[in-house]
Protein backbone atom coordinates (compact mmCIF):
# COMPACT_ATOMS: atom_id res chain seq x y z
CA UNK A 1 30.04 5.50 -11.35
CA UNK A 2 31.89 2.66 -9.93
CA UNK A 3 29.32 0.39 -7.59
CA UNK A 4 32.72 0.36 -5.20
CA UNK A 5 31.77 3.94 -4.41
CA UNK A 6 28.01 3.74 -4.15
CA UNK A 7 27.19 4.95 -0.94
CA UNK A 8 24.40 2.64 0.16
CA UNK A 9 23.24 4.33 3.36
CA UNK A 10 21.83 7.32 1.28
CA UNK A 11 19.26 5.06 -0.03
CA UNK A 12 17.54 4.60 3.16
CA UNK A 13 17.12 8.76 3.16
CA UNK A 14 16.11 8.65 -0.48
CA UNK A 15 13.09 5.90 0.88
CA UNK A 16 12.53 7.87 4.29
CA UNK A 17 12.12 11.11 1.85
CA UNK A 18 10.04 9.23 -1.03
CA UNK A 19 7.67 8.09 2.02
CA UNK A 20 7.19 11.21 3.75
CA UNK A 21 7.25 13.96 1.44
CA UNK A 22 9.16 16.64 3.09
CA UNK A 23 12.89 16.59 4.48
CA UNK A 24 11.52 17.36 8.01
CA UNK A 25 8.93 14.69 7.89
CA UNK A 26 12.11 12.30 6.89
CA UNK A 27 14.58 13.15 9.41
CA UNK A 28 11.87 12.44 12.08
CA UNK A 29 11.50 9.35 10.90
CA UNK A 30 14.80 8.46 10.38
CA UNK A 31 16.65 9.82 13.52
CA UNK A 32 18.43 12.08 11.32
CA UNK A 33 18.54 16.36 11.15
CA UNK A 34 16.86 18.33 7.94
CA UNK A 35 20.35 19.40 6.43
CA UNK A 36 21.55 15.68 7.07
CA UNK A 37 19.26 14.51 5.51
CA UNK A 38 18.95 17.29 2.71
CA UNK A 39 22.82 16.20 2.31
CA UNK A 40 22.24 12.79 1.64
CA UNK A 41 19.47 13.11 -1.13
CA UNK A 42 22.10 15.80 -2.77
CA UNK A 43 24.90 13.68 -2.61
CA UNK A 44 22.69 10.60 -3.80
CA UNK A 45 21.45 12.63 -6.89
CA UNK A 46 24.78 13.46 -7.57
CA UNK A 47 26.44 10.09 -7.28
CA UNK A 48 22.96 8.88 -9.97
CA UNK A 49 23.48 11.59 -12.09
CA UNK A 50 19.29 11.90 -11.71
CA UNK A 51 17.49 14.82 -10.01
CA UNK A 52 15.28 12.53 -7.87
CA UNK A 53 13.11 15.31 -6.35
CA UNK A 54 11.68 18.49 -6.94
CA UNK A 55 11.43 21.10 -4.24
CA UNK A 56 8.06 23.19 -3.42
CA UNK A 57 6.70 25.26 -1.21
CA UNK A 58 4.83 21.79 0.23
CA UNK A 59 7.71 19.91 0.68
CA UNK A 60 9.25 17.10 -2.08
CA UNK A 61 7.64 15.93 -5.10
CA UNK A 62 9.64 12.70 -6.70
CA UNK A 63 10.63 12.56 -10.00
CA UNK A 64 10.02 9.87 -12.91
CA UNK A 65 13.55 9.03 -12.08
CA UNK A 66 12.86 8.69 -8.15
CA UNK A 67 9.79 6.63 -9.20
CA UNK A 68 11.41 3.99 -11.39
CA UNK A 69 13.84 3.50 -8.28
CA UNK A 70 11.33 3.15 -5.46
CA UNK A 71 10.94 -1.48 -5.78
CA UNK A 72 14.52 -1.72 -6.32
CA UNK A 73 15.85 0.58 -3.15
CA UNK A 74 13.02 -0.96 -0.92
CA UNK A 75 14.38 -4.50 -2.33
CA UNK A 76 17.93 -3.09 -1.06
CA UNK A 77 16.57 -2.37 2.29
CA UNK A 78 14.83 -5.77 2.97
CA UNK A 79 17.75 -7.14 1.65
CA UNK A 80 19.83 -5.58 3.82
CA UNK A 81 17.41 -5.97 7.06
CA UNK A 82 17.43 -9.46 6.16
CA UNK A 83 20.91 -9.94 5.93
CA UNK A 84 21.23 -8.00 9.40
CA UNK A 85 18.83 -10.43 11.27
CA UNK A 86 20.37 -13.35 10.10
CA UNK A 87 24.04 -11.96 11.45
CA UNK A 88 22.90 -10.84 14.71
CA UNK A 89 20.25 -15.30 14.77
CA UNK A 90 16.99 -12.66 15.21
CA UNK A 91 15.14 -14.72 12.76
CA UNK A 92 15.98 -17.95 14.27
CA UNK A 93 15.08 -16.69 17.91
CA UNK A 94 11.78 -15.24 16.21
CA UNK A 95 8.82 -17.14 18.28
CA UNK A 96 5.68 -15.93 20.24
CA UNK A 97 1.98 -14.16 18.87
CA UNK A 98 2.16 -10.89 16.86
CA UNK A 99 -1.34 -9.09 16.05
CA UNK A 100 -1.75 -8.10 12.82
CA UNK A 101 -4.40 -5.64 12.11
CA UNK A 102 -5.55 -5.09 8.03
CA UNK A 103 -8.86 -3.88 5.84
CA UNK A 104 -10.75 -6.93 5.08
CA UNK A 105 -9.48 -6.68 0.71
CA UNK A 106 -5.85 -6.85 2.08
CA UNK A 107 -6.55 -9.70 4.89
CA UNK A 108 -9.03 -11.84 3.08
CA UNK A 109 -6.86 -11.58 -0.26
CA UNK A 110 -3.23 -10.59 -0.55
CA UNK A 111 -2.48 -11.42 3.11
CA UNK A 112 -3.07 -15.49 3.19
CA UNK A 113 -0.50 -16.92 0.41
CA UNK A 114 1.91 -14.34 2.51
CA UNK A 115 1.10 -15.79 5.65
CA UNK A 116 1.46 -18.90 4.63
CA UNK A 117 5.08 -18.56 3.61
CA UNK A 118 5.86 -16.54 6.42
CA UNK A 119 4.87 -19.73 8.48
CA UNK A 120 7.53 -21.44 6.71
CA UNK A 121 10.04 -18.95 7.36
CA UNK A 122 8.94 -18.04 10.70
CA UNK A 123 7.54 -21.20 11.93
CA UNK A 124 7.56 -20.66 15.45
CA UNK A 125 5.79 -17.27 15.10
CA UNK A 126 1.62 -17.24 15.34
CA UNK A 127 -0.06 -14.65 14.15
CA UNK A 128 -3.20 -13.35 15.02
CA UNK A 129 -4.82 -11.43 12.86
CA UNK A 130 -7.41 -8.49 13.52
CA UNK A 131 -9.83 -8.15 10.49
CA UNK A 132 -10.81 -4.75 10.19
CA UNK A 133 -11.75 -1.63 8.33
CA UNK A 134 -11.67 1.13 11.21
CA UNK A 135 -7.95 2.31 12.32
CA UNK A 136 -6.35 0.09 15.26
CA UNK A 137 -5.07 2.08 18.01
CA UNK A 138 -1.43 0.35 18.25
CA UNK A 139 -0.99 2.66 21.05
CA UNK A 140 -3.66 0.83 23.07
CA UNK A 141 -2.36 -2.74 21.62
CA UNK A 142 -4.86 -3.51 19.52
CA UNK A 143 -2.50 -4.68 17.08
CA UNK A 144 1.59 -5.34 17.01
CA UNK A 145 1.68 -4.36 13.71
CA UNK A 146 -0.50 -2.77 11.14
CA UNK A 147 -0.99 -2.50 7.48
CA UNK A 148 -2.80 0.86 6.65
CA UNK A 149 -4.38 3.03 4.29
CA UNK A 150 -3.57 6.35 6.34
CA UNK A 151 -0.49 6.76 8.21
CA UNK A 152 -0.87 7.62 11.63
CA UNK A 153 0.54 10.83 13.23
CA UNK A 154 1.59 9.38 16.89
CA UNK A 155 5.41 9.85 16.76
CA UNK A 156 5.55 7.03 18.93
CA UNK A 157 4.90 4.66 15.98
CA UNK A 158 7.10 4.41 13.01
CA UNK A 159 5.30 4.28 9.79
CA UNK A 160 6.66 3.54 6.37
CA UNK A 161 4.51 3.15 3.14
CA UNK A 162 5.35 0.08 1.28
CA UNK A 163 3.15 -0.18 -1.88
CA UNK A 164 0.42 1.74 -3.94
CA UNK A 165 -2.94 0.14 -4.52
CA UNK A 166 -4.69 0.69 -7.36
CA UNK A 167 -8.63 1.27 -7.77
CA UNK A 168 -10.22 0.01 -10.85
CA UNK A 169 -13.52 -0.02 -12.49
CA UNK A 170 -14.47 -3.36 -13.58
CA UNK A 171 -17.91 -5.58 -13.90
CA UNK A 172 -18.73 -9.32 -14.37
CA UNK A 173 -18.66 -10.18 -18.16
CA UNK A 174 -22.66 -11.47 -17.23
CA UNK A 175 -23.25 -7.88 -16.70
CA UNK A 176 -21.45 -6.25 -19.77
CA UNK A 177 -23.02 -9.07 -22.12
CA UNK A 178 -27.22 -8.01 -20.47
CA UNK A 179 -26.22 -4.05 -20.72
CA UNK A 180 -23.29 -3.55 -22.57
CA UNK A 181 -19.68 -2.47 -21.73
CA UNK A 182 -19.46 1.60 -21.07
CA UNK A 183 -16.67 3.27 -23.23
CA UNK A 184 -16.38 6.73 -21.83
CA UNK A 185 -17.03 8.02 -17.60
CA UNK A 186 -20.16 9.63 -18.86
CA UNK A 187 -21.54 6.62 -19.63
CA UNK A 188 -21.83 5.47 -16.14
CA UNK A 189 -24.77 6.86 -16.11
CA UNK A 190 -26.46 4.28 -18.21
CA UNK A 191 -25.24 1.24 -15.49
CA UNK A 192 -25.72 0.33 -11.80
CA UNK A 193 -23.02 1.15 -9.90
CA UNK A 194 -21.69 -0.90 -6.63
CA UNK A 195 -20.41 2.17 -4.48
CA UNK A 196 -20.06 2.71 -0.43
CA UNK A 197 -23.28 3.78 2.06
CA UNK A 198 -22.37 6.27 4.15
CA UNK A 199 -19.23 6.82 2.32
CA UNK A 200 -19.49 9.27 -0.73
CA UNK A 201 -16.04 9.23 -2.19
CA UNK A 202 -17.93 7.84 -5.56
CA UNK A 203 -19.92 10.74 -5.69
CA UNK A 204 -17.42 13.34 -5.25
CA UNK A 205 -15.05 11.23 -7.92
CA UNK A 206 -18.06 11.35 -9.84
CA UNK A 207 -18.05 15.36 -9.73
CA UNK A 208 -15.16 15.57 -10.31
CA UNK A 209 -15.52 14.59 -13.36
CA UNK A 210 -18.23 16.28 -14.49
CA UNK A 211 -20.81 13.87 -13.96
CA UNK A 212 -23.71 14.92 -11.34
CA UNK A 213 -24.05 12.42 -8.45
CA UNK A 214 -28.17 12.81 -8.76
CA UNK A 215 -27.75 11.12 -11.94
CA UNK A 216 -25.59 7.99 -10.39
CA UNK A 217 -27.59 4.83 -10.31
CA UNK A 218 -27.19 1.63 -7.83
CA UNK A 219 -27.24 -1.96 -7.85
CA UNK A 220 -25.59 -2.46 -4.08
CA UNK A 221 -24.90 0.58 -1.64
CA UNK A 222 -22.50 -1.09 1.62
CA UNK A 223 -19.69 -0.04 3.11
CA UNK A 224 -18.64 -3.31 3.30
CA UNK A 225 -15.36 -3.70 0.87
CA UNK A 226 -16.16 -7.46 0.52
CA UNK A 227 -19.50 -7.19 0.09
CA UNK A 228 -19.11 -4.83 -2.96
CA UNK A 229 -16.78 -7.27 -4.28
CA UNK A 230 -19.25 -9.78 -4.09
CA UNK A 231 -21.60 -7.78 -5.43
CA UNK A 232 -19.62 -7.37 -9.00
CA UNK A 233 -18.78 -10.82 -9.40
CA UNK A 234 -22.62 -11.22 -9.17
CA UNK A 235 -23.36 -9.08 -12.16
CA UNK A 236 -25.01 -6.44 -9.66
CA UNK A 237 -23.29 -3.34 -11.30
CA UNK A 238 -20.07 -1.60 -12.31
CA UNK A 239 -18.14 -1.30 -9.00
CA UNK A 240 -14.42 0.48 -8.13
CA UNK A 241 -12.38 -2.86 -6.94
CA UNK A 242 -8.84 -3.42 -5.66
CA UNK A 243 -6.99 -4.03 -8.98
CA UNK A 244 -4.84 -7.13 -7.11
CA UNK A 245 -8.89 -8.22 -5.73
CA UNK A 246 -10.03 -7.79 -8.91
CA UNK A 247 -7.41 -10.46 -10.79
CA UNK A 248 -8.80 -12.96 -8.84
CA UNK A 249 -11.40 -13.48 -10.97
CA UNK A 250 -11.15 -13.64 -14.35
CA UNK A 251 -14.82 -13.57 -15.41
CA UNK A 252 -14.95 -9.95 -13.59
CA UNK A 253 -13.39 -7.09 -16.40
CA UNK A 254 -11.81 -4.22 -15.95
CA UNK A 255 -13.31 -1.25 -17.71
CA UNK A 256 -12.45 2.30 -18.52
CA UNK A 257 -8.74 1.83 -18.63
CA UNK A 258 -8.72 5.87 -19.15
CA UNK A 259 -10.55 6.84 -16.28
CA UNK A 260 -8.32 8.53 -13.32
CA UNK A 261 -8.94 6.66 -9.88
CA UNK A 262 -7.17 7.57 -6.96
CA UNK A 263 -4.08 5.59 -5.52
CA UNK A 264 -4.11 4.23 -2.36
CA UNK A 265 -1.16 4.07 -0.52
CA UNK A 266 -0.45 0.61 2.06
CA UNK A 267 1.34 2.09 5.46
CA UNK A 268 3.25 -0.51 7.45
CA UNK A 269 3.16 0.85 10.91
CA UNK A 270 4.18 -0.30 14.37
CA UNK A 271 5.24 0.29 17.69
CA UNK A 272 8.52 1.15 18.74
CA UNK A 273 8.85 -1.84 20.36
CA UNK A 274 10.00 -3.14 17.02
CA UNK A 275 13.08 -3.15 18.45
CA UNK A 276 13.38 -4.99 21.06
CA UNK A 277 11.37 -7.66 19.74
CA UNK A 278 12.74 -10.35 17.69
CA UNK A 279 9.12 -11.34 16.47
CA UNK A 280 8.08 -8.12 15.52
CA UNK A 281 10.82 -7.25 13.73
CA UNK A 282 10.87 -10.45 12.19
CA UNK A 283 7.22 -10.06 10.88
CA UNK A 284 7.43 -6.54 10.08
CA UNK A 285 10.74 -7.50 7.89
CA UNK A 286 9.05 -9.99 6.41
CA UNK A 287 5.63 -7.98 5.19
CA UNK A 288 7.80 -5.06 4.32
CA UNK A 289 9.57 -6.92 1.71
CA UNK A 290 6.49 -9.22 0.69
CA UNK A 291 3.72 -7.03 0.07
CA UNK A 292 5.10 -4.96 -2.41
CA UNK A 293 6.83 -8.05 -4.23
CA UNK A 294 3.13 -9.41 -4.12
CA UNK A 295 1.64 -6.46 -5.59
CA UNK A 296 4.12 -5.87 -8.37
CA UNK A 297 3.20 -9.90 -9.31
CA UNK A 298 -0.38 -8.62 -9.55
CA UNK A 299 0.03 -6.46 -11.72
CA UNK A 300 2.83 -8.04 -13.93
């Protein structure tokens, strides 16, 4: 294929589709219709030579193919929103407060060095930033913006999922070297664990694979993400961390590289008022196309 032909407006489909799952779900999102936007992945498969998803009865699964694509397209689209705002002078009119609301892992550790060159970019934009684990209402203002673990439902708010956070088990090398470094799942059962209070997602994990939760012991129960985090690097147990929290200190190891966590998807979501708003857009532009850059570092 000659890049003189590309079409590049199918790729924001091809991202509106990879985000949402189902055609519907897309062309909501997008401002498009089903068949348009069933059109565009066709035609964009066809002009890749790659089928890019595979259709079920509950909507699209993406292929390897679609996967190995995902960075570079959403590079093309901050690219290309990038390019737009510097056209039209948005980013140089870009001042005023936007609040940004984020879990206290993503604000207290990937969000600063981002921040920081955002100031340099954005310098006459202050942000204001709402640390949180609970779901802002952007609806209510809370927040201008929000990074997000779920994606809201309010079609009032457009949501697009920019990254995938991985969970890993890991434990200070103080730890491992008093009670020695567990090889299979099963063995969890030997070591304290770090794990949520009131939240039992470790338990069910833990059932899932075959392990009963009576048998799961504790060093440090909180529902506080931080405070488990603290909690590892303190040689308190084996605990379920962040992977891009859990590079930040090398004396904490990861463990178990076999064992199947879940992924957590990060949802960029705000207000329609994105466009309107120089300073929103700005900042939302700016996170879009830094947090998953970030993340891929990480893990590099």
């Amino acid at each position: 294929m000659n890049i003189s032909s590309f079409d590049w407006t199918l790729v924001r489909s091809f991202l509106a589709a990879i985000d949402h799952g189902s055609l519907l779900a897309a062309a909501r999102a997008i401002g498009a219709s089903q068949p348009t936007l069933g059109r565009h992945i066709a035609e964009l498969e066809r002009q890749l030579a790659v089928v890019l998803f595979e259709r079920t009865g509950r909507g699209l699964v993406p292929t390897e193919q679609a996967m190995r694509l995902v960075d570079t397209a959403r590079a093309m689209e901050g690219s290309a929103s990038r390019l737009l705002r510097l056209a039209q002078g948005a980013e140089e009119g870009a001042h005023g407060t936007v609040r940004l609301s984020a879990s206290q892992p993503v604000a207290c550790v990937l969000l600063p060095p981002l921040l920081a060159r955002m100031r340099e970019a954005l310098p006459e934009v202050t942000v204001e930033l709402v640390v949180s684990n609970a779901v802002s209402n952007l609806l209510r203002r809370e927040a201008d913006i929000a990074l997000r673990m779920v994606a809201p439902r309010q079609a009032s708010l457009i949501t697009r999922r920019i990254a995938l956070v991985t969970l890993r088990a890991c434990a200070h090398r103080d730890y491992l070297r008093r009670n020695g470094k567990p090889l299979r799942p099963e063995d969890l059962r030997a070591h304290l664990l770090v794990g949520g209070d009131q939240e039992n997602d470790l338990r069910r994990h833990a059932a899932a694979m075959g392990i009963a939760s009576g048998t799961l012991r504790f060093g440090l129960r909180s529902d506080d993400l931080m405070a488990q985090w603290a909690a590892v690097r303190a040689g308190l147990g084996v605990g379920f961390i962040n992977e891009y929290v859990m590079r930040t200190d090398p004396k904490v190891q990861p463990l178990l590289p076999t064992l199947k966590l879940p992924n957590f998807p990060i949802w960029l979501t705000v207000h329609r008022e994105i466009r309107t708003s120089p300073r929103i857009r700005a900042v939302y532009d700016f996170l879009a196309e830094q947090v998953p850059a970030a993340l891929s570092a990480e893990g590099s």
